[in-house]
N, C-alpha and C. Protein backbone atom coordinates (compact mmCIF):
# COMPACT_ATOMS: atom_id res chain seq x y z
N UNK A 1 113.94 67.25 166.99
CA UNK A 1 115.18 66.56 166.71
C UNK A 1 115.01 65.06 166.94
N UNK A 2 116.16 64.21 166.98
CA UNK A 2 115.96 62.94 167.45
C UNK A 2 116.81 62.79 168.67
N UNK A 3 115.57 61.53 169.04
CA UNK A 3 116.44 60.63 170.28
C UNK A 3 117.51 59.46 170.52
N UNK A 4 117.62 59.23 171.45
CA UNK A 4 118.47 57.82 171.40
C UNK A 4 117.93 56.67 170.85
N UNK A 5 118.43 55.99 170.40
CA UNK A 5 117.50 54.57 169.40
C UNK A 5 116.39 54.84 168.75
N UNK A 6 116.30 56.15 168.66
CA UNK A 6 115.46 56.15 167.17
C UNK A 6 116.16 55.80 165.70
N UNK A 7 114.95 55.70 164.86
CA UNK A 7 115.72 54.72 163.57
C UNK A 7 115.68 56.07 162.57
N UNK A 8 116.51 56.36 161.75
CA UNK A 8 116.80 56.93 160.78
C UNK A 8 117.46 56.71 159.31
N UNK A 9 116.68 57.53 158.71
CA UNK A 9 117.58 56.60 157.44
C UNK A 9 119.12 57.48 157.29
N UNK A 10 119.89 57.62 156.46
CA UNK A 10 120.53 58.38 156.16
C UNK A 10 121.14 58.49 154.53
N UNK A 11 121.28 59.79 154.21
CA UNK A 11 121.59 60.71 152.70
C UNK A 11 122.68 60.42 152.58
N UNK A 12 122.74 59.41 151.23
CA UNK A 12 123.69 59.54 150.29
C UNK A 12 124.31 60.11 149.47
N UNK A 13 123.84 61.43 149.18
CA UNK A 13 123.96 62.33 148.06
C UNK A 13 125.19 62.91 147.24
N UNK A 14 125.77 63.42 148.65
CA UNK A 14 127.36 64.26 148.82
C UNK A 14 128.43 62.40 148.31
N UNK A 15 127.98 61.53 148.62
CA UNK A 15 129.00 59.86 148.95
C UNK A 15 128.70 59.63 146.91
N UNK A 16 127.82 59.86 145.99
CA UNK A 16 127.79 58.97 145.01
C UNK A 16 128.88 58.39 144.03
N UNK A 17 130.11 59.12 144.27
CA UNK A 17 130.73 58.89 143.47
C UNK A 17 132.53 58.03 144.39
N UNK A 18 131.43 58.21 145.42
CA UNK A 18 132.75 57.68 146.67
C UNK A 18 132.64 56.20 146.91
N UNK A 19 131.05 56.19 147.61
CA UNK A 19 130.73 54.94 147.62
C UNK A 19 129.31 54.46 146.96
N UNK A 20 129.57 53.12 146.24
CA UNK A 20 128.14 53.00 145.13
C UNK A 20 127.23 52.25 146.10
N UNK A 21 126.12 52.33 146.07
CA UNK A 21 124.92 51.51 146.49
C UNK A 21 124.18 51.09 145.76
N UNK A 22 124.01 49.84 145.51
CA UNK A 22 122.64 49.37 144.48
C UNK A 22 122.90 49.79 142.69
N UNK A 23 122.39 50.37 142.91
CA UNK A 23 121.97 50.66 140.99
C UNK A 23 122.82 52.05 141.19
N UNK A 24 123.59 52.32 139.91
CA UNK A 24 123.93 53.69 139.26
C UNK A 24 123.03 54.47 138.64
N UNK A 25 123.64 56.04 138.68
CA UNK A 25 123.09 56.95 137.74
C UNK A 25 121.73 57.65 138.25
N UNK A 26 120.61 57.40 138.01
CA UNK A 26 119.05 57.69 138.19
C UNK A 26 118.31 57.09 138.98
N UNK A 27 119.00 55.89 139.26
CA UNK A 27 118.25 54.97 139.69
C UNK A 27 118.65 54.88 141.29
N UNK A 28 119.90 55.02 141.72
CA UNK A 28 121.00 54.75 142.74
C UNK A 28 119.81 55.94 143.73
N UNK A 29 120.11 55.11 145.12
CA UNK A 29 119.11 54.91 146.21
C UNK A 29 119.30 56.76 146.68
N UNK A 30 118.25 57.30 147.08
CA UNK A 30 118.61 58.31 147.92
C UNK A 30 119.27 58.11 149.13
N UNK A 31 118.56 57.46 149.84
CA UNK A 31 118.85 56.92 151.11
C UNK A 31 119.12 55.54 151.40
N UNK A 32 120.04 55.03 152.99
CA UNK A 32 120.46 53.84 152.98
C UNK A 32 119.37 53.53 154.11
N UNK A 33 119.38 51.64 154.29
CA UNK A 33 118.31 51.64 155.12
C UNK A 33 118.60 52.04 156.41
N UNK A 34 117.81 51.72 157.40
CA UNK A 34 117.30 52.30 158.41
C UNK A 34 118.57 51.85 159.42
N UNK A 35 118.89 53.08 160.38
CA UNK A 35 120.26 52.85 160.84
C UNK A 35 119.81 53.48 162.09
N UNK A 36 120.25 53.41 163.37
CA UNK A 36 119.73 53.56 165.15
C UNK A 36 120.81 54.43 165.26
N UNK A 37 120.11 55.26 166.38
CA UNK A 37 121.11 56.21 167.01
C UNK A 37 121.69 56.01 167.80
N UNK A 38 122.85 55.97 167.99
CA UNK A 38 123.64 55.54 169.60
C UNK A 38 123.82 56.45 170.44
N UNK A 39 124.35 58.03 169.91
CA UNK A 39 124.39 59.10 171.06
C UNK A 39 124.08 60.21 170.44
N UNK A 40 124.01 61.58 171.26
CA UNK A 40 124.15 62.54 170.78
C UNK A 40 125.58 63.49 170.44
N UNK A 41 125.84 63.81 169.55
CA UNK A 41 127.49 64.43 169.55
C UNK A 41 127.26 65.84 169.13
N UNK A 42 127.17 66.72 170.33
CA UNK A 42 126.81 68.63 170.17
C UNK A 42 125.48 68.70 169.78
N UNK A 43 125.21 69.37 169.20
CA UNK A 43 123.59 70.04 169.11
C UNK A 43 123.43 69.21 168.07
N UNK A 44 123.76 69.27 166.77
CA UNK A 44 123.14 69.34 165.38
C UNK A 44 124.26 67.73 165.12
N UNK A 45 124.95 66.96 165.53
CA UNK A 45 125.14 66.21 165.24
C UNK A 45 125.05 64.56 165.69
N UNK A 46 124.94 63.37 165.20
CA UNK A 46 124.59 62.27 165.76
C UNK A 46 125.45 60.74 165.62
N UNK A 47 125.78 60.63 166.38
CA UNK A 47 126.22 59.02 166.18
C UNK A 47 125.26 57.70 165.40
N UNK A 48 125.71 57.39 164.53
CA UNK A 48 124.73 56.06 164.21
C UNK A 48 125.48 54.75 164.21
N UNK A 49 124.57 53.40 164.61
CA UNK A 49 125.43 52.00 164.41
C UNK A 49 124.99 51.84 162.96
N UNK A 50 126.40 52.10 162.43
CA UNK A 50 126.29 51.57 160.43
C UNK A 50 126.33 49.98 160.54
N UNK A 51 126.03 50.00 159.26
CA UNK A 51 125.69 48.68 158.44
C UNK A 51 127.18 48.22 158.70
N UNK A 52 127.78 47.11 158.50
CA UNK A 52 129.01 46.25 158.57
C UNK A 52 129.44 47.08 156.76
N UNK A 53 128.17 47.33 155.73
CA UNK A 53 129.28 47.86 154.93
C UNK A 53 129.91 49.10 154.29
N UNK A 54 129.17 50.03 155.40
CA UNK A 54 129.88 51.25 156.07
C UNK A 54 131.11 51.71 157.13
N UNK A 55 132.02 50.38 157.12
CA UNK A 55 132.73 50.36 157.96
C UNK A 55 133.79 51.56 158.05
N UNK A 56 134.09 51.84 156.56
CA UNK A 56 135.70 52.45 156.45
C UNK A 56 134.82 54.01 156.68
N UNK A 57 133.51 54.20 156.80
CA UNK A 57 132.70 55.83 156.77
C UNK A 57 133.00 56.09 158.09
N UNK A 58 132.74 57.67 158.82
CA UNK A 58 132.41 57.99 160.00
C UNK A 58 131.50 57.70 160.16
N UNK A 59 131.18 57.61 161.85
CA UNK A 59 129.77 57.29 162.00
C UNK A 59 128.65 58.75 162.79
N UNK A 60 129.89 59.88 162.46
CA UNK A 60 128.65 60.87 163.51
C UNK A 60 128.42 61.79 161.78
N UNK A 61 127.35 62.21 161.65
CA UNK A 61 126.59 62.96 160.97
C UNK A 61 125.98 63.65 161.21
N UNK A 62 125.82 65.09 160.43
CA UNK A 62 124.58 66.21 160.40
C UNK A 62 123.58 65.66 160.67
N UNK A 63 122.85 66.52 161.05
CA UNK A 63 121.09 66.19 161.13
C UNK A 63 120.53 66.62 159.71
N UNK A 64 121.20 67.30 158.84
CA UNK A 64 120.75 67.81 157.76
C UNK A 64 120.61 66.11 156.63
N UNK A 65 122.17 65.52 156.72
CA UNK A 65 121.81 63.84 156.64
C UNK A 65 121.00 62.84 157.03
N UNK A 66 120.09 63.21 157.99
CA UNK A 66 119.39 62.15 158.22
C UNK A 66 117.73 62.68 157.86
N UNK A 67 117.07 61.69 158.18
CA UNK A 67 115.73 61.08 157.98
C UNK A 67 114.80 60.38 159.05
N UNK A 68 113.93 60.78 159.67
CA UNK A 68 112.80 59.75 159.80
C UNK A 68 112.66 58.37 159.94
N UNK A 69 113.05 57.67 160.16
CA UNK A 69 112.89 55.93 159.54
C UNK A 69 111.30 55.62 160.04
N UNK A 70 110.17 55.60 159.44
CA UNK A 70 108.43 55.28 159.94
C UNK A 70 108.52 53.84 159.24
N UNK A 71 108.57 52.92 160.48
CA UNK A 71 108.16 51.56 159.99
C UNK A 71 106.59 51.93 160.41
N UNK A 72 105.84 51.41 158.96
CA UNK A 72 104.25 51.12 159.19
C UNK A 72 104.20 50.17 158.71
N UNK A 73 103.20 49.28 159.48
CA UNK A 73 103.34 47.91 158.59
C UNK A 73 102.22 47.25 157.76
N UNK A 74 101.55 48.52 157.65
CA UNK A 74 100.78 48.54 156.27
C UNK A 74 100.86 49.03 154.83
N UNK A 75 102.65 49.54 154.69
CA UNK A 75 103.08 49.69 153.76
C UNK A 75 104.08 48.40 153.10
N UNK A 76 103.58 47.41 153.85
CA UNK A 76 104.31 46.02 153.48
C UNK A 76 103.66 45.49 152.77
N UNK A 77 103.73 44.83 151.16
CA UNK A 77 102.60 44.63 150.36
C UNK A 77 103.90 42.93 150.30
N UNK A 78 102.37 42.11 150.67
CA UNK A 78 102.61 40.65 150.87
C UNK A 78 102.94 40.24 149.29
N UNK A 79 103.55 39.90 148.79
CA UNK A 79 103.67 38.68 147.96
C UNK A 79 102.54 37.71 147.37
N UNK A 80 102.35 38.04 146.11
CA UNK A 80 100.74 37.21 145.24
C UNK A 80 101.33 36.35 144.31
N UNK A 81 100.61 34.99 144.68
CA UNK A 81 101.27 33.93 143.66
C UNK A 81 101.02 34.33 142.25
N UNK A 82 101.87 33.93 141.28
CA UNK A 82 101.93 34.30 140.21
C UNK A 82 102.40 32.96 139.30
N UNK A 83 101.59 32.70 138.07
CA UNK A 83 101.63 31.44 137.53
C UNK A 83 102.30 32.10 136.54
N UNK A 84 103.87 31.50 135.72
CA UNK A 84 103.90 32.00 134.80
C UNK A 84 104.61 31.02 134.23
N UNK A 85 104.30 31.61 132.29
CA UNK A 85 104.48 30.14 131.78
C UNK A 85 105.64 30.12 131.14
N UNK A 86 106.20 28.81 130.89
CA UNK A 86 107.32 28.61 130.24
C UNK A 86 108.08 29.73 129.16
N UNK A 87 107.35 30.25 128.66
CA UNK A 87 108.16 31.83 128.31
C UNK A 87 108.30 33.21 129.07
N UNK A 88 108.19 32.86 129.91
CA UNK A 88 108.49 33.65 130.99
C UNK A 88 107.48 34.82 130.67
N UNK A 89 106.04 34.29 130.47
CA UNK A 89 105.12 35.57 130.32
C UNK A 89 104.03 34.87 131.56
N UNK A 90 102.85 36.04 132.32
CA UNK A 90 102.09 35.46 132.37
C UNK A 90 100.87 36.52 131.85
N UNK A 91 99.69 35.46 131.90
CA UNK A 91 98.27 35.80 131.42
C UNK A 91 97.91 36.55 132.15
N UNK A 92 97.17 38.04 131.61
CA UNK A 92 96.05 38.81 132.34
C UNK A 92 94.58 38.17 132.36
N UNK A 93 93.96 38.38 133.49
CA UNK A 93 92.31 38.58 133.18
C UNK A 93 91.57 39.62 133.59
N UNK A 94 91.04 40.20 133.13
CA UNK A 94 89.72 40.91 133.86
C UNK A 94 88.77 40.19 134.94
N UNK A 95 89.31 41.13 136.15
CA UNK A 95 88.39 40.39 137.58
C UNK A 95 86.80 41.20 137.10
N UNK A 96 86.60 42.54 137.03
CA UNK A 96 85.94 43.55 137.41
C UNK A 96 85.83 44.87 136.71
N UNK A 97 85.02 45.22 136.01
CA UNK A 97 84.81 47.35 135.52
C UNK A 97 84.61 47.46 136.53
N UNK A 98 85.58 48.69 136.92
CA UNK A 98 85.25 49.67 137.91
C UNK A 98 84.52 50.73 137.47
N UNK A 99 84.40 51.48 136.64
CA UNK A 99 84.33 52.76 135.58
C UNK A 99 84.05 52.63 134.33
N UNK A 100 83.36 53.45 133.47
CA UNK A 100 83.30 53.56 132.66
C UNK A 100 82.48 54.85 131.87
N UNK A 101 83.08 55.32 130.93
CA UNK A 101 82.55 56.83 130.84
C UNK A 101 82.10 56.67 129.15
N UNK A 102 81.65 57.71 128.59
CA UNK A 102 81.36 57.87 127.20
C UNK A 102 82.63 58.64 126.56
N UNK A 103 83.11 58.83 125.67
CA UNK A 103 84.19 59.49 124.66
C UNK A 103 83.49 60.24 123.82
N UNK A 104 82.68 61.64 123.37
CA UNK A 104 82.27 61.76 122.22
C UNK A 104 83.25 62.49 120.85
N UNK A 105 83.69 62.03 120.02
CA UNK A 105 84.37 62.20 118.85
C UNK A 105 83.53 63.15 118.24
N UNK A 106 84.07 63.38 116.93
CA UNK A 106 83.19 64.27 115.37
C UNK A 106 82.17 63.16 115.57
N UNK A 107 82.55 62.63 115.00
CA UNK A 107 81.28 61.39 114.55
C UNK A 107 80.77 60.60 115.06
N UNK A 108 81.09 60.04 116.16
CA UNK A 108 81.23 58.70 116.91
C UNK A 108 80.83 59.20 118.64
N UNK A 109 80.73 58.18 119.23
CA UNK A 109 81.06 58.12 120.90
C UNK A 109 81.92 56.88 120.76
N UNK A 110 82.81 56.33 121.84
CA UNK A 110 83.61 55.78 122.18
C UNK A 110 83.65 55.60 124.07
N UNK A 111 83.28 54.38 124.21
CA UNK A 111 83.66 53.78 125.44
C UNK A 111 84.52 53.50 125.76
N UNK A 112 85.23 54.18 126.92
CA UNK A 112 86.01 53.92 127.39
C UNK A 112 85.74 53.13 129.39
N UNK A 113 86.57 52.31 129.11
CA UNK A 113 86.48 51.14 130.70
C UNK A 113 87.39 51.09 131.38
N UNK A 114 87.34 51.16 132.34
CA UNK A 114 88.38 50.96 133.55
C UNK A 114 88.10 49.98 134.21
N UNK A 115 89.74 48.78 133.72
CA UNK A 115 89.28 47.32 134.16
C UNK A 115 90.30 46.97 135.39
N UNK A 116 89.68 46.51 136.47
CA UNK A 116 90.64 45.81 137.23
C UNK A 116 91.38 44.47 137.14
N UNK A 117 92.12 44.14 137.24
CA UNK A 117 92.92 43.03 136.12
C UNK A 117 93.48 41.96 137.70
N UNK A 118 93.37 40.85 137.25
CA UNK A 118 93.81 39.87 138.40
C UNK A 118 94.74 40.23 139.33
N UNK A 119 95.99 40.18 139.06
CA UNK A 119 97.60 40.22 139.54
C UNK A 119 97.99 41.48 139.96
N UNK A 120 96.90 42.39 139.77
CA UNK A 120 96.98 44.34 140.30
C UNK A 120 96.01 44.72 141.46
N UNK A 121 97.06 45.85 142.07
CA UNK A 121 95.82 46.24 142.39
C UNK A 121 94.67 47.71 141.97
N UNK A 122 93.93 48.03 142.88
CA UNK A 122 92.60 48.99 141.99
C UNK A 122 93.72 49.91 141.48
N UNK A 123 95.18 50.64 142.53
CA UNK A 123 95.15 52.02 141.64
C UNK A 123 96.31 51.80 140.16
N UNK A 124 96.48 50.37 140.10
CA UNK A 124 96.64 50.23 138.78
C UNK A 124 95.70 49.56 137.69
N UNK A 125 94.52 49.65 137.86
CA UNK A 125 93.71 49.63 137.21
C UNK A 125 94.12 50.68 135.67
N UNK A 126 93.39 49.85 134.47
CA UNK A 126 93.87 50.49 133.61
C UNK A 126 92.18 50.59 132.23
């Protein structure tokens, strides 16, 4: 179960049509961010300190609502300068082949390459 001041996220699922978060439809968040526990309330249920714009919600919830919150902070991907030009495009280059295999057709072989491209990283290599 959880403890006191552990971080959790919590399920929006049952709320989508109550209260909106972010994007609609497909896109609209599973979960809200990461929210601390303040107490325990009976076995299976928990107090959390909400966001300022969860005010008008309760604040004790199922455990079936909540989540985990794992800050790792190697899932933080820094920010890469990016030059882009007056049409709001920018240029690829090829840094690097990683790969490359043969294709054989009826008639033909065909190379195919797997290029690592500046502004990506390897597992979008294409």
């Amino acid at each position: 179960m959880y403890n006191i001041d552990d971080w959790v996220l919590l399920k929006l699922s049952l709320w989508r049509g109550v209260v909106q978060f972010g994007k609609k439809g497909k896109l609209s968040p599973r979960y809200i961010e990461p929210c601390m526990i303040i107490e325990r309330v009976g076995e299976v249920a928990y107090r959390l300190d909400l966001l300022p714009e969860l005010s008008k919600v309760h604040d004790v919830f199922h455990v079936s609502m909540l989540r985990h919150s794992i800050s790792d902070p190697s899932h933080v991907i820094l920010p890469q300068p990016l030059e882009i030009n007056p049409n709001l495009t920018y240029d690829e280059e090829p840094v690097t082949i990683l790969d490359w295999k043969d294709k054989v057709l009826r008639n033909k072989t065909v190379r195919l390459v797997k290029v690592l491209w500046r502004n990506h990283s390897v597992e979008e290599a294409t």
